[in-house]
C-alpha atoms as a PDB file:
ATOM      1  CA  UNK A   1       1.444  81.539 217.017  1.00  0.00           C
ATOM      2  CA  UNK A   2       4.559  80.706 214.662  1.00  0.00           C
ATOM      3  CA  UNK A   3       2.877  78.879 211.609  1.00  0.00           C
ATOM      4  CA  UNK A   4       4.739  75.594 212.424  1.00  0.00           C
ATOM      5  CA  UNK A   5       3.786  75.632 216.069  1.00  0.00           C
ATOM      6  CA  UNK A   6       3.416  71.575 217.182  1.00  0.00           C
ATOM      7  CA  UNK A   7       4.938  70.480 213.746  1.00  0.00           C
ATOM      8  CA  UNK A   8       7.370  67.811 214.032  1.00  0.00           C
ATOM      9  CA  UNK A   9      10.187  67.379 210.014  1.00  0.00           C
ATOM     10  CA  UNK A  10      13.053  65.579 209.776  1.00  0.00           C
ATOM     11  CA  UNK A  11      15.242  67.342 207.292  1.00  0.00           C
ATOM     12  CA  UNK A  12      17.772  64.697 205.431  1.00  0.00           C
ATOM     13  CA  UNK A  13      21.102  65.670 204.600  1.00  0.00           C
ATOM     14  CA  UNK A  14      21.210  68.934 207.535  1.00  0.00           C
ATOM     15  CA  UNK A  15      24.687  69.077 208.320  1.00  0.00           C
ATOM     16  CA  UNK A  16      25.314  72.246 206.205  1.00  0.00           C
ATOM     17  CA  UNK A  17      24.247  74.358 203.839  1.00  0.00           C
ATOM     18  CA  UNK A  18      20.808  74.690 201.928  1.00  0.00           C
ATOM     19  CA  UNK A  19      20.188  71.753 204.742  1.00  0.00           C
ATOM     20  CA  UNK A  20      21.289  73.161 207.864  1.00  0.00           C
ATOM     21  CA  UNK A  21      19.597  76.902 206.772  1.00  0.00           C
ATOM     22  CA  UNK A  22      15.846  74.524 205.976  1.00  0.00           C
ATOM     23  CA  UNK A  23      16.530  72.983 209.180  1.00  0.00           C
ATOM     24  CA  UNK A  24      16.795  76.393 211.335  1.00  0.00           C
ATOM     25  CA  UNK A  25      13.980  77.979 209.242  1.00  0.00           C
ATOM     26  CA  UNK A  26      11.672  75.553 210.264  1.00  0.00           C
ATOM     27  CA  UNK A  27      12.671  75.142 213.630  1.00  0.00           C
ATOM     28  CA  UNK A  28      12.404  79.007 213.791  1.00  0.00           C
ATOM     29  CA  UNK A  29       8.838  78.973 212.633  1.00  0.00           C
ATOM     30  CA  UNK A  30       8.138  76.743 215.342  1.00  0.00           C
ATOM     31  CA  UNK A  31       8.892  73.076 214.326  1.00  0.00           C
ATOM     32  CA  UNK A  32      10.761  70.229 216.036  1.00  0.00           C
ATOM     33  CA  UNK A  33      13.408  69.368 213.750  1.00  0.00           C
ATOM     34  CA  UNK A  34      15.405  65.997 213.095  1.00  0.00           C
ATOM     35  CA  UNK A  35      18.673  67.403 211.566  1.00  0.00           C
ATOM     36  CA  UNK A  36      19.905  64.098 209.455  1.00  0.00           C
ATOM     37  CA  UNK A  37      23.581  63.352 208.669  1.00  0.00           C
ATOM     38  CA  UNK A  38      25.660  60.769 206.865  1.00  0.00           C
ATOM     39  CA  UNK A  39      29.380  61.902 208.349  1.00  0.00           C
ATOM     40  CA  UNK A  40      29.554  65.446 209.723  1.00  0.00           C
ATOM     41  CA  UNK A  41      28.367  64.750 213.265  1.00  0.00           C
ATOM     42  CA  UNK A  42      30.212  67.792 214.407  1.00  0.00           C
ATOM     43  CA  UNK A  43      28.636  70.425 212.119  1.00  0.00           C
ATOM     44  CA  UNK A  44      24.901  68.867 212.608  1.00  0.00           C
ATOM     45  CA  UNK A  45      25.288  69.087 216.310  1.00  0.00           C
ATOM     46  CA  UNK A  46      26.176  72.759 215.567  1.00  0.00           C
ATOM     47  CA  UNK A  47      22.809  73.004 213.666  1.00  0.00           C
ATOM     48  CA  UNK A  48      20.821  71.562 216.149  1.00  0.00           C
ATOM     49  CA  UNK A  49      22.739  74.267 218.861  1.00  0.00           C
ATOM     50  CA  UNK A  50      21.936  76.966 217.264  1.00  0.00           C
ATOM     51  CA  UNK A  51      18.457  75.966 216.989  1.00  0.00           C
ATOM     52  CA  UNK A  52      17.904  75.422 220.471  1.00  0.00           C
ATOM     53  CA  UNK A  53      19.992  78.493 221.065  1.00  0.00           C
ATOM     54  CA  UNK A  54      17.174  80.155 219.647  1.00  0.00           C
ATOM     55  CA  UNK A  55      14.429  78.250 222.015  1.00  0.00           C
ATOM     56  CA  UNK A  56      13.695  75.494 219.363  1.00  0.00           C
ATOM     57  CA  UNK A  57      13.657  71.794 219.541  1.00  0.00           C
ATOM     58  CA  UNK A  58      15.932  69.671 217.483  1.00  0.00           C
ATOM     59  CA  UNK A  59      17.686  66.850 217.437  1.00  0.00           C
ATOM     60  CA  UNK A  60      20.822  65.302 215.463  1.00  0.00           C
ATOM     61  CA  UNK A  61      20.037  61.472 214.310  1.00  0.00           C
ATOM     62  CA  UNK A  62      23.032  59.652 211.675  1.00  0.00           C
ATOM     63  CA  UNK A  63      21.253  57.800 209.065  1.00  0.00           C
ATOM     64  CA  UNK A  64      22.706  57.028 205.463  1.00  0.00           C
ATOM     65  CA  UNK A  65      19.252  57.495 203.614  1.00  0.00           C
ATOM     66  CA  UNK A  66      20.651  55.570 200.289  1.00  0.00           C
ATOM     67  CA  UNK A  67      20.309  52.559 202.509  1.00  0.00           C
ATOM     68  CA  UNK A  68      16.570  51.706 202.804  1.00  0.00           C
ATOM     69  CA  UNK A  69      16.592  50.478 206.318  1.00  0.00           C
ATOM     70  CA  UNK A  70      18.716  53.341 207.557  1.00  0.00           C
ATOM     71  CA  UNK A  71      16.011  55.830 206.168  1.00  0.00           C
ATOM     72  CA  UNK A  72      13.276  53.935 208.407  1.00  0.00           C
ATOM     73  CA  UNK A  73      15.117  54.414 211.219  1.00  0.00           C
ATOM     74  CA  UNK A  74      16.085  58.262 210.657  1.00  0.00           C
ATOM     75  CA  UNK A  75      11.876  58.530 210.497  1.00  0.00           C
ATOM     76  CA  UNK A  76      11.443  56.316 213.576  1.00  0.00           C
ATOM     77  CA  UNK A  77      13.544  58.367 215.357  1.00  0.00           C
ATOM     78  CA  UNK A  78      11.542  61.357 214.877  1.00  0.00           C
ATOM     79  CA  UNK A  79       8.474  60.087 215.732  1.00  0.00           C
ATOM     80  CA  UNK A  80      10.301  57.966 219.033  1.00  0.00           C
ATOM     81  CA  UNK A  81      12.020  61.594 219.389  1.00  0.00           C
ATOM     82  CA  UNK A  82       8.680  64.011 219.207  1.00  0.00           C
ATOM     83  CA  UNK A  83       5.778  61.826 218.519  1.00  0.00           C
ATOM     84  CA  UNK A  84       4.765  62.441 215.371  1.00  0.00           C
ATOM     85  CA  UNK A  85       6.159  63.598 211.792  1.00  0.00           C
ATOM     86  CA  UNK A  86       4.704  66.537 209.816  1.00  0.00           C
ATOM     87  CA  UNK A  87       7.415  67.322 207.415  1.00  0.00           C
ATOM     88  CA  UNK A  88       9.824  65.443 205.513  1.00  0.00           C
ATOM     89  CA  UNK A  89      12.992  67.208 203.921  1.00  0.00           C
ATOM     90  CA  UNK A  90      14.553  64.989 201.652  1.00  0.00           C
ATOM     91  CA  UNK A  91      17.495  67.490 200.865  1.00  0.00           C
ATOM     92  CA  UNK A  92      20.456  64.896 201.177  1.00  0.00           C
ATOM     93  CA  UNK A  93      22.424  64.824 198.146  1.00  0.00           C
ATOM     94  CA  UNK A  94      25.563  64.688 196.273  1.00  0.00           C
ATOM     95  CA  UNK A  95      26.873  66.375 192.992  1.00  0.00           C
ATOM     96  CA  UNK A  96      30.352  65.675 190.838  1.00  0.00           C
ATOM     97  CA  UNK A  97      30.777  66.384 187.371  1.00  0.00           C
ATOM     98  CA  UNK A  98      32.499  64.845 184.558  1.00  0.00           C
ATOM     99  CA  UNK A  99      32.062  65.086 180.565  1.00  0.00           C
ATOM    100  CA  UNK A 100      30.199  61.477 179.317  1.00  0.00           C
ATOM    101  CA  UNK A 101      33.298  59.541 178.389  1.00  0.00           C
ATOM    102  CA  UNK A 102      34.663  59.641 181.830  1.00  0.00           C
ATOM    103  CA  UNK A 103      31.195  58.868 183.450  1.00  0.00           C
ATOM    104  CA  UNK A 104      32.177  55.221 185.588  1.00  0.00           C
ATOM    105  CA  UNK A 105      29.921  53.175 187.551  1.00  0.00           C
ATOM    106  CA  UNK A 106      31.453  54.382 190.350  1.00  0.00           C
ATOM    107  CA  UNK A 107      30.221  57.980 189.869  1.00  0.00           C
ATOM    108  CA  UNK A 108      26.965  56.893 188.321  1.00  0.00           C
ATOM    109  CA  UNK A 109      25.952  54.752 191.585  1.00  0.00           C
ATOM    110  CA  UNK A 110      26.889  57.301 194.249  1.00  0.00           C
ATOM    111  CA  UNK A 111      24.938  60.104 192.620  1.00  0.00           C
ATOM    112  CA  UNK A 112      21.643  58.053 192.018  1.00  0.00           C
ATOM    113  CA  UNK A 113      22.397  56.098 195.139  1.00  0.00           C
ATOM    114  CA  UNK A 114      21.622  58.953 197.500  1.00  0.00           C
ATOM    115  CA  UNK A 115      19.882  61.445 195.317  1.00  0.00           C
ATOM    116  CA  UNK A 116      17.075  58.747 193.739  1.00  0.00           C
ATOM    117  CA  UNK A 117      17.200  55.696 196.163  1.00  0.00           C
ATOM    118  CA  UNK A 118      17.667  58.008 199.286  1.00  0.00           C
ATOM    119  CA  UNK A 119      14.700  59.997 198.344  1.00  0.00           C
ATOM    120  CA  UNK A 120      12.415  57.114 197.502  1.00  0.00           C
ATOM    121  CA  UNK A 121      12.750  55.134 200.583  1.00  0.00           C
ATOM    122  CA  UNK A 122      13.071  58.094 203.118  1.00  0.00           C
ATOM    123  CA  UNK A 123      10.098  59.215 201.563  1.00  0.00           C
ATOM    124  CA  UNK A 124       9.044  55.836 201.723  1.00  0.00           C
ATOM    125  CA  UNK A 125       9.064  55.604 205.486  1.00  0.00           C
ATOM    126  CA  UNK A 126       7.608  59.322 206.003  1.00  0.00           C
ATOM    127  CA  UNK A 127       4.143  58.515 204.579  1.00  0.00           C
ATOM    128  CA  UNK A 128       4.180  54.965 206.671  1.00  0.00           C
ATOM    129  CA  UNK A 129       4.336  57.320 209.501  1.00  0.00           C
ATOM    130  CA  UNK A 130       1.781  60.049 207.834  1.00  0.00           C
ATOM    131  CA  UNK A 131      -0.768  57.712 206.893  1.00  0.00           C
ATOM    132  CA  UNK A 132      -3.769  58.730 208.219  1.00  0.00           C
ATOM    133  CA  UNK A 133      -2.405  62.176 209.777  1.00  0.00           C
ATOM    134  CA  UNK A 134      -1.849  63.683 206.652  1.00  0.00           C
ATOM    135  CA  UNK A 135       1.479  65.368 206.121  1.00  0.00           C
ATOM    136  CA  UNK A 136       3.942  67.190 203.567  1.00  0.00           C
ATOM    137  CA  UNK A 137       7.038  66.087 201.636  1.00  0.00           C
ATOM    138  CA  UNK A 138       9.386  68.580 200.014  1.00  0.00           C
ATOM    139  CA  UNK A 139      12.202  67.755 198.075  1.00  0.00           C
ATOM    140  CA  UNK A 140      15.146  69.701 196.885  1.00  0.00           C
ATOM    141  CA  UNK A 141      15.832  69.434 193.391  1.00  0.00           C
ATOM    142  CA  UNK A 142      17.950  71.783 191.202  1.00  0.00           C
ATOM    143  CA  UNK A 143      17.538  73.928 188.099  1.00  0.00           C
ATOM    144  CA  UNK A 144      19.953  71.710 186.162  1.00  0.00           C
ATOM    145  CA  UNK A 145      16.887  68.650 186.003  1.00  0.00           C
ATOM    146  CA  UNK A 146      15.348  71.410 183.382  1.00  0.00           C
ATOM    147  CA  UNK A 147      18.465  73.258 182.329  1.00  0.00           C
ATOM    148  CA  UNK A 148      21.304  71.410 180.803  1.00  0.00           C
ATOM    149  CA  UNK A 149      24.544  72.043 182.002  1.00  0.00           C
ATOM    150  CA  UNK A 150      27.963  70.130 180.412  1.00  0.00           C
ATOM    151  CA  UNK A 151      29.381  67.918 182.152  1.00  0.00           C
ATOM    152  CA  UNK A 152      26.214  67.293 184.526  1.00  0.00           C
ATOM    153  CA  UNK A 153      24.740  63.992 182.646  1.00  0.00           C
ATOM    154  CA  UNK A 154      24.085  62.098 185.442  1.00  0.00           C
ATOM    155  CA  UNK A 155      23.592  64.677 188.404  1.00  0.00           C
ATOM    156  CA  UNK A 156      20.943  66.211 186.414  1.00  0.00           C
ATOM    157  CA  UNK A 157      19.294  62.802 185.329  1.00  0.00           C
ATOM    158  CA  UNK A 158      19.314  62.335 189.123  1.00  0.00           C
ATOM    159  CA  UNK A 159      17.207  65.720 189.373  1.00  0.00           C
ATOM    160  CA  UNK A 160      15.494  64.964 186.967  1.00  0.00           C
ATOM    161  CA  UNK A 161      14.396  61.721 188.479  1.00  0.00           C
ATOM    162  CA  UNK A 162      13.829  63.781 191.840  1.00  0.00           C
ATOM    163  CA  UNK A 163      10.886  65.860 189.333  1.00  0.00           C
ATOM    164  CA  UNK A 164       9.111  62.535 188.001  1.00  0.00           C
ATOM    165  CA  UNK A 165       8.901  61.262 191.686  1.00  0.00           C
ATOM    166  CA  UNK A 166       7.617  64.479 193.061  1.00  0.00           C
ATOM    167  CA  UNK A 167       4.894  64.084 190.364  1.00  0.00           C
ATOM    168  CA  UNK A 168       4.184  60.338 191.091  1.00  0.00           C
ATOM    169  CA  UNK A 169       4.325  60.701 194.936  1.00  0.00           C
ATOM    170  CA  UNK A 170       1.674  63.580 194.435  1.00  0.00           C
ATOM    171  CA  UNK A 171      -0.726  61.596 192.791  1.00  0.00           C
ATOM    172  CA  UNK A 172      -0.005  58.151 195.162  1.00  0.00           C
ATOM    173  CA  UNK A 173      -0.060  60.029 198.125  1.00  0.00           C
ATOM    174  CA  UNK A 174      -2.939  62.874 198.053  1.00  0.00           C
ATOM    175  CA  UNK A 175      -5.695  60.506 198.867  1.00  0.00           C
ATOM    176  CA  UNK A 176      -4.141  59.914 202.153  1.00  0.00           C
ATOM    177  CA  UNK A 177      -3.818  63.677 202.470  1.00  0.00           C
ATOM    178  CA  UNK A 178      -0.079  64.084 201.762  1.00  0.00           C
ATOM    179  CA  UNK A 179       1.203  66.882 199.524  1.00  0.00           C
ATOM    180  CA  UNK A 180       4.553  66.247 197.828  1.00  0.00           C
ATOM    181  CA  UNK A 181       6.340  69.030 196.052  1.00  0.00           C
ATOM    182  CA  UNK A 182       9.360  69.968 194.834  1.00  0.00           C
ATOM    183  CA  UNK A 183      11.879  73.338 195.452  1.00  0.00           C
ATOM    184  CA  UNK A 184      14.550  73.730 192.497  1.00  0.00           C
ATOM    185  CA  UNK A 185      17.257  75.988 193.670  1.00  0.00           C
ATOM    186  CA  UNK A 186      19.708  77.095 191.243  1.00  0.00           C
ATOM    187  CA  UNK A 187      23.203  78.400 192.079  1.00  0.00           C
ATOM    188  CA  UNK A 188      23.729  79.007 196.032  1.00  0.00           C
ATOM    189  CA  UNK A 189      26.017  79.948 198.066  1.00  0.00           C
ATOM    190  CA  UNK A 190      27.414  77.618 200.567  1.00  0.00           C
ATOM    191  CA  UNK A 191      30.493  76.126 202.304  1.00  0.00           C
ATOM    192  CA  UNK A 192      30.619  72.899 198.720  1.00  0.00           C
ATOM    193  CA  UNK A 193      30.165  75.708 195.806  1.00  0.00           C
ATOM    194  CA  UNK A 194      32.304  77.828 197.428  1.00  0.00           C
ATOM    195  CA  UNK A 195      35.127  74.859 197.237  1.00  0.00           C
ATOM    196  CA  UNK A 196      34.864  74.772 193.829  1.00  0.00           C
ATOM    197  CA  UNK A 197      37.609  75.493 191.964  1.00  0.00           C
ATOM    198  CA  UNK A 198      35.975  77.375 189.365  1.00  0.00           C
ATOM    199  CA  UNK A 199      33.272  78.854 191.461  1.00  0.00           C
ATOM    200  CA  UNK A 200      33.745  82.242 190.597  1.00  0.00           C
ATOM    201  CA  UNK A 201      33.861  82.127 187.188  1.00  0.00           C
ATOM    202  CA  UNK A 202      30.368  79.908 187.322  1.00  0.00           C
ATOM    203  CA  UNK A 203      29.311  82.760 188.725  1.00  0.00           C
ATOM    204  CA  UNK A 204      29.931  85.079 186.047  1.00  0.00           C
ATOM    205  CA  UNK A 205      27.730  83.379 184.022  1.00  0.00           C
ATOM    206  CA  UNK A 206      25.087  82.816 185.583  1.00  0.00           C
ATOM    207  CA  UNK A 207      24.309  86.454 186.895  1.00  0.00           C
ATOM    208  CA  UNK A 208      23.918  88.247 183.371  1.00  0.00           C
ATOM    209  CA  UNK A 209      20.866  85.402 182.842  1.00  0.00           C
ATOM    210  CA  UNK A 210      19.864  85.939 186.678  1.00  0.00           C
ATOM    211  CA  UNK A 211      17.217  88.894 186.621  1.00  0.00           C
ATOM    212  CA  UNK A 212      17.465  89.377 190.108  1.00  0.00           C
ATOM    213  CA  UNK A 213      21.128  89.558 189.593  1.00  0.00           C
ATOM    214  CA  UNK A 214      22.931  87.456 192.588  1.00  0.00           C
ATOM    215  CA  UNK A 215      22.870  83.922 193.335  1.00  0.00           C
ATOM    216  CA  UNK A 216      21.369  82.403 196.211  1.00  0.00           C
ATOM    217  CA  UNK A 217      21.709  81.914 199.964  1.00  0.00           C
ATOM    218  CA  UNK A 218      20.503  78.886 201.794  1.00  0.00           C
ATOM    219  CA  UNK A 219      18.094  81.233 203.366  1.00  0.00           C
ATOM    220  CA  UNK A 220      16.521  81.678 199.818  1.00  0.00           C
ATOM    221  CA  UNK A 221      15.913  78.287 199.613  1.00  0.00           C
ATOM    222  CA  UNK A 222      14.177  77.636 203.257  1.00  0.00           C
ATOM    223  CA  UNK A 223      11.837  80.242 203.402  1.00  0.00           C
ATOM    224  CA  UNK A 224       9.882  78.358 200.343  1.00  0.00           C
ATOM    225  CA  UNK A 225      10.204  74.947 202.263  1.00  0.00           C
ATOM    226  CA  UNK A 226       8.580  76.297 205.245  1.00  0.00           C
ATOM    227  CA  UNK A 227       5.577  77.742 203.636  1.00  0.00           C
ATOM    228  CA  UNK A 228       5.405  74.676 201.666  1.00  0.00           C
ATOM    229  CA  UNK A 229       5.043  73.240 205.012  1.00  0.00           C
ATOM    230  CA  UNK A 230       2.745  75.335 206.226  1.00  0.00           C
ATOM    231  CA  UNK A 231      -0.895  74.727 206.183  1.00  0.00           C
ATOM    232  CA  UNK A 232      -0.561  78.301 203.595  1.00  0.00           C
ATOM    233  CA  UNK A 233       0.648  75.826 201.116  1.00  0.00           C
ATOM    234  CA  UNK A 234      -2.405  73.166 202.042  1.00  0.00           C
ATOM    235  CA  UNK A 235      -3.770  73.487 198.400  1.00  0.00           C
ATOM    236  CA  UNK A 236      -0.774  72.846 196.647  1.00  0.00           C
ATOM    237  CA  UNK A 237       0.855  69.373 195.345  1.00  0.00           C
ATOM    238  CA  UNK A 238       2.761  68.027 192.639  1.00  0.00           C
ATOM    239  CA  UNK A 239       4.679  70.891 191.673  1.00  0.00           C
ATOM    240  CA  UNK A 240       7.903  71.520 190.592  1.00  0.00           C
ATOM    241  CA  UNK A 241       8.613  75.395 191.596  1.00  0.00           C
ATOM    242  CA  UNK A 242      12.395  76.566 190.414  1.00  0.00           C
ATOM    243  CA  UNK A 243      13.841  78.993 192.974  1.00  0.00           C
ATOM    244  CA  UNK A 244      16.153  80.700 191.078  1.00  0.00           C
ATOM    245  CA  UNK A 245      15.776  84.282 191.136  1.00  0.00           C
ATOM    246  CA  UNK A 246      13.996  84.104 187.861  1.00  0.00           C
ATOM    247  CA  UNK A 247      17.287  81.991 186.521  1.00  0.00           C
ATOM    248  CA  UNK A 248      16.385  81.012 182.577  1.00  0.00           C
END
């Protein structure tokens, strides 16, 4: 029996990359997925294909997680959708860069917006639904909430925010059996890093301090989520694990 068999997550932010792969993975261990999305209807409906391509369940649901009542609804469509929720994702995020004297409000809110707020209420309206069930929460952080990169003030204060929640969350939400942890990808390979103008030359610094000498693939990144949401993982909360390829 796959080791997700009658598990029901809702995976935030599914749409594409490190999302859309922890969205599969799951479903391919035997989950019924919710694949979230803000704007890219057409690519999450291509996630949740695939899935069922492959003889899983999944469904697409639109929900803009910054907005607190929009996050209840993404979870009380997964439990209208499949009964019951297991797993939240809360992968949905954004990233931009800019040195400090060009930070604006503007690109301070839409970071911490979605990345912070998001989080917090989606994760919010999971344990509402846990409570009493038990149930896991895994969120995706990134390597640069312990590893400072220029330019990255306030997308890694928003990671770093991600880190003091998972901690909190553990501690709030293990009496009612729900483990909260935390995956910290570093570089990855997807459809937004490979946009980047300067992708390639980010690239070719990170590998000399990358001991398993590549960067990621979304793949990476989802087979850690699903054995953190696997009852293989039931002794373990609180913890912030970098996925990194031993990244330094």
């Amino acid at each position: 029996m796959a080791k997700l068999s009658d598990k029901v997550a809702v995976v935030t932010g599914a749409s594409k990359g490190i999302g859309a792969a922890i969205a599969e993975e799951l479903a391919r261990d035997g989950a019924a997925v919710i694949v979230n999305y803000s704007s890219s209807a057409q690519g999450a409906e291509a996630v949740v294909s695939r899935i069922k391509a492959a003889g899983g369940k999944a469904k697409a649901v639109r929900a803009d997680v910054s907005k607190a009542s929009e996050a209840k609804q993404l979870i009380d469509a997964a439990v209208s959708e499949f009964g019951r929720l297991d797993t939240l994702v809360n992968n949905a995020g954004v990233y931009e860069f800019a040195p400090i004297e060009q930070v604006t409000e503007t690109h301070f809110d839409r970071m911490f917006d979605l990345n912070v707020k998001g989080l917090l209420f989606a994760t919010q309206a999971a344990a509402a639904a846990m409570d009493g069930k038990g149930g896991t929460v895994i969120n995706i952080g990134s390597m640069a909430s312990i590893s400072p990169i220029p330019g990255a003030a306030v997308y890694s204060a928003t990671k770093a925010a991600l880190d003091a929640i998972t901690r909190i969350a553990a501690i709030e939400l293990g009496p009612r059996k729900i483990l909260v942890n935390a995956v910290l990808p570093g570089p990855v390979e997807t459809e937004g890093t490979q946009a980047m103008p300067n992708w390639d030359q980010f690239k070719a610094q990170i590998l000399p301090r990358t001991p398993l000498g590549r960067v990621g693939e979304p793949r990476d990144i989802a087979k850690v989520v699903s054995f953190l949401a696997s009852e293989d993982a039931g002794w373990i909360t609180g913890q912030i694990i970098p996925t990194a390829g031993g990244l330094s």
